[in-house]
C-alpha atoms as a PDB file:
ATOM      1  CA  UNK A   1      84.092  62.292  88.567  1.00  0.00           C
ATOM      2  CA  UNK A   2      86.330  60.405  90.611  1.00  0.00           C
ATOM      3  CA  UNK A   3      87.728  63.076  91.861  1.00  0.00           C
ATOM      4  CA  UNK A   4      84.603  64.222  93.447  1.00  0.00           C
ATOM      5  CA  UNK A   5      83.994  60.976  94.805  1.00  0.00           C
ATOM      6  CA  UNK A   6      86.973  61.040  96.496  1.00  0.00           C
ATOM      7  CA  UNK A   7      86.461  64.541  98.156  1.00  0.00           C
ATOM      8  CA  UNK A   8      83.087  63.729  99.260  1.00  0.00           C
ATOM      9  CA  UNK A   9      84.614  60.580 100.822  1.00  0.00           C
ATOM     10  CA  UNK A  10      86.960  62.130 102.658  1.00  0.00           C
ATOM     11  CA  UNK A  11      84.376  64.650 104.074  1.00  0.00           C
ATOM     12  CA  UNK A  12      82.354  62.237 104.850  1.00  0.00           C
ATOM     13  CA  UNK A  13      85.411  60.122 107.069  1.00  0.00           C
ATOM     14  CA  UNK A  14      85.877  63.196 109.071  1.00  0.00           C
ATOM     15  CA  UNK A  15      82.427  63.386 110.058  1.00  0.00           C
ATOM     16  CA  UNK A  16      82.937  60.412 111.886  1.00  0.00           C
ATOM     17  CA  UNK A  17      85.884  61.235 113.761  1.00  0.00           C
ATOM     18  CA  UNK A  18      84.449  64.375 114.989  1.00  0.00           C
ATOM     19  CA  UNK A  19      83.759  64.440 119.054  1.00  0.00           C
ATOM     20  CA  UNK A  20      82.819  66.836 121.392  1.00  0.00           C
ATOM     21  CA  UNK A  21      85.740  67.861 123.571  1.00  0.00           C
ATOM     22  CA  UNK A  22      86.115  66.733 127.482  1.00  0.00           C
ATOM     23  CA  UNK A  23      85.293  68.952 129.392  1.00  0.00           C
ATOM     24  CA  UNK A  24      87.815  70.728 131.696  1.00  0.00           C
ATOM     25  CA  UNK A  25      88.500  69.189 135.502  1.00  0.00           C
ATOM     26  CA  UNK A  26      90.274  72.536 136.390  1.00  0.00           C
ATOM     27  CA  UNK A  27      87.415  74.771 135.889  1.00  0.00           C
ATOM     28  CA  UNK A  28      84.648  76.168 138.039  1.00  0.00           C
ATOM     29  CA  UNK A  29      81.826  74.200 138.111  1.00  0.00           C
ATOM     30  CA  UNK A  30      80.265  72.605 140.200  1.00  0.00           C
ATOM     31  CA  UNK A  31      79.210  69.232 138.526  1.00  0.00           C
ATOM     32  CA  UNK A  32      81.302  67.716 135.443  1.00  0.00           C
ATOM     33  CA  UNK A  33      79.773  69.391 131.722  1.00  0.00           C
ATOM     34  CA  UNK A  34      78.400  66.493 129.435  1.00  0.00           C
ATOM     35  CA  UNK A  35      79.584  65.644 126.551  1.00  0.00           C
ATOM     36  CA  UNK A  36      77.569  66.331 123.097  1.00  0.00           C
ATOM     37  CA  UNK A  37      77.539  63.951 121.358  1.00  0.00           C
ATOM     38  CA  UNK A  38      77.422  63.697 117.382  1.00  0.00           C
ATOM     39  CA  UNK A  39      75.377  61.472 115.415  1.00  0.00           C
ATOM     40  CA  UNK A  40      74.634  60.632 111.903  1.00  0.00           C
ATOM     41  CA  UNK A  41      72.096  63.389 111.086  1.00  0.00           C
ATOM     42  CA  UNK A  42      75.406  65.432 110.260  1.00  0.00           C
ATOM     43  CA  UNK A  43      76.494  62.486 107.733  1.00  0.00           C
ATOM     44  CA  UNK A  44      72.850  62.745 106.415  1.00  0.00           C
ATOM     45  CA  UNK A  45      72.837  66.940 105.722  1.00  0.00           C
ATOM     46  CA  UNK A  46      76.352  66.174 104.798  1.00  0.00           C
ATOM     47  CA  UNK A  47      75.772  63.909 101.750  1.00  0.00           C
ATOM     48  CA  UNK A  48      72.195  65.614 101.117  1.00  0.00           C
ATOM     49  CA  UNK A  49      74.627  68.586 100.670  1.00  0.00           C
ATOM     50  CA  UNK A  50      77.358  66.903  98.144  1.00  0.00           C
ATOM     51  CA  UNK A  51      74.245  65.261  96.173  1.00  0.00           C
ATOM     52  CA  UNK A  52      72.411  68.729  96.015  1.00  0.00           C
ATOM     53  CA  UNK A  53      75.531  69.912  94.685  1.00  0.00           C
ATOM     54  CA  UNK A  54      76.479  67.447  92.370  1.00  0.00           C
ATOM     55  CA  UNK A  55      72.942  68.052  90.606  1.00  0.00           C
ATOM     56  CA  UNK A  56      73.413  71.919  90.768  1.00  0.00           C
ATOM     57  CA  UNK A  57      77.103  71.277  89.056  1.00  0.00           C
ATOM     58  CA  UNK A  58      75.977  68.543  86.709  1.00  0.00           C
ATOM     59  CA  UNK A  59      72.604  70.569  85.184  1.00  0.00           C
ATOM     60  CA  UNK A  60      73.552  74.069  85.325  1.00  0.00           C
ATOM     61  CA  UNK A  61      71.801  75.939  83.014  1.00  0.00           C
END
Protein backbone atom coordinates (compact mmCIF):
# COMPACT_ATOMS: atom_id res chain seq x y z
CA UNK A 1 0.00 0.00 0.00
CA UNK A 2 2.57 2.39 0.66
CA UNK A 3 4.25 1.59 -2.02
CA UNK A 4 1.54 2.67 -4.28
CA UNK A 5 1.16 5.74 -2.51
CA UNK A 6 4.42 6.59 -3.13
CA UNK A 7 4.33 5.93 -6.98
CA UNK A 8 1.24 7.81 -7.41
CA UNK A 9 2.99 10.66 -5.55
CA UNK A 10 5.69 10.85 -7.53
CA UNK A 11 3.50 10.89 -10.73
CA UNK A 12 1.64 13.24 -9.50
CA UNK A 13 5.04 15.77 -8.64
CA UNK A 14 5.97 15.48 -12.21
CA UNK A 15 2.80 16.69 -13.39
CA UNK A 16 3.61 19.81 -11.96
CA UNK A 17 6.90 20.36 -13.30
CA UNK A 18 5.81 19.72 -16.74
CA UNK A 19 5.97 23.01 -19.21
CA UNK A 20 5.57 23.61 -22.61
CA UNK A 21 8.90 24.29 -24.29
CA UNK A 22 10.04 28.00 -25.56
CA UNK A 23 9.67 28.34 -28.56
CA UNK A 24 12.65 28.74 -30.97
CA UNK A 25 14.07 32.56 -31.81
CA UNK A 26 16.05 31.02 -34.79
CA UNK A 27 13.19 29.76 -36.70
CA UNK A 28 10.95 31.07 -39.43
CA UNK A 29 8.17 32.72 -38.26
CA UNK A 30 7.04 35.56 -38.38
CA UNK A 31 5.60 36.38 -34.83
CA UNK A 32 6.98 34.49 -31.56
CA UNK A 33 4.76 30.79 -31.00
CA UNK A 34 2.89 30.89 -27.53
CA UNK A 35 3.44 28.91 -25.03
CA UNK A 36 0.77 26.07 -23.89
CA UNK A 37 0.34 26.10 -20.97
CA UNK A 38 -0.59 23.10 -18.51
CA UNK A 39 -3.04 23.16 -15.86
CA UNK A 40 -4.50 20.98 -13.28
CA UNK A 41 -7.10 19.11 -15.39
CA UNK A 42 -3.99 16.74 -16.12
CA UNK A 43 -3.50 16.29 -12.14
CA UNK A 44 -7.33 15.66 -12.09
CA UNK A 45 -7.41 12.65 -15.09
CA UNK A 46 -4.17 11.82 -13.47
CA UNK A 47 -5.41 10.81 -9.97
CA UNK A 48 -9.01 9.86 -11.48
CA UNK A 49 -6.66 7.39 -13.30
CA UNK A 50 -4.54 5.95 -10.12
CA UNK A 51 -8.02 5.83 -8.09
CA UNK A 52 -9.78 3.95 -11.05
CA UNK A 53 -6.98 1.71 -10.82
CA UNK A 54 -6.57 1.17 -7.38
CA UNK A 55 -10.38 -0.03 -7.34
CA UNK A 56 -9.81 -2.25 -10.50
CA UNK A 57 -6.57 -3.80 -8.50
CA UNK A 58 -8.20 -3.89 -5.10
CA UNK A 59 -11.78 -5.77 -6.32
CA UNK A 60 -10.75 -7.86 -9.11
CA UNK A 61 -12.90 -10.52 -9.54
Amino acid sequence: MKKIIAIAAILVSITFAANAQPGSTTGGFDDEPVDVPIDGGIILLAAAGIAYGYKKMKYKV
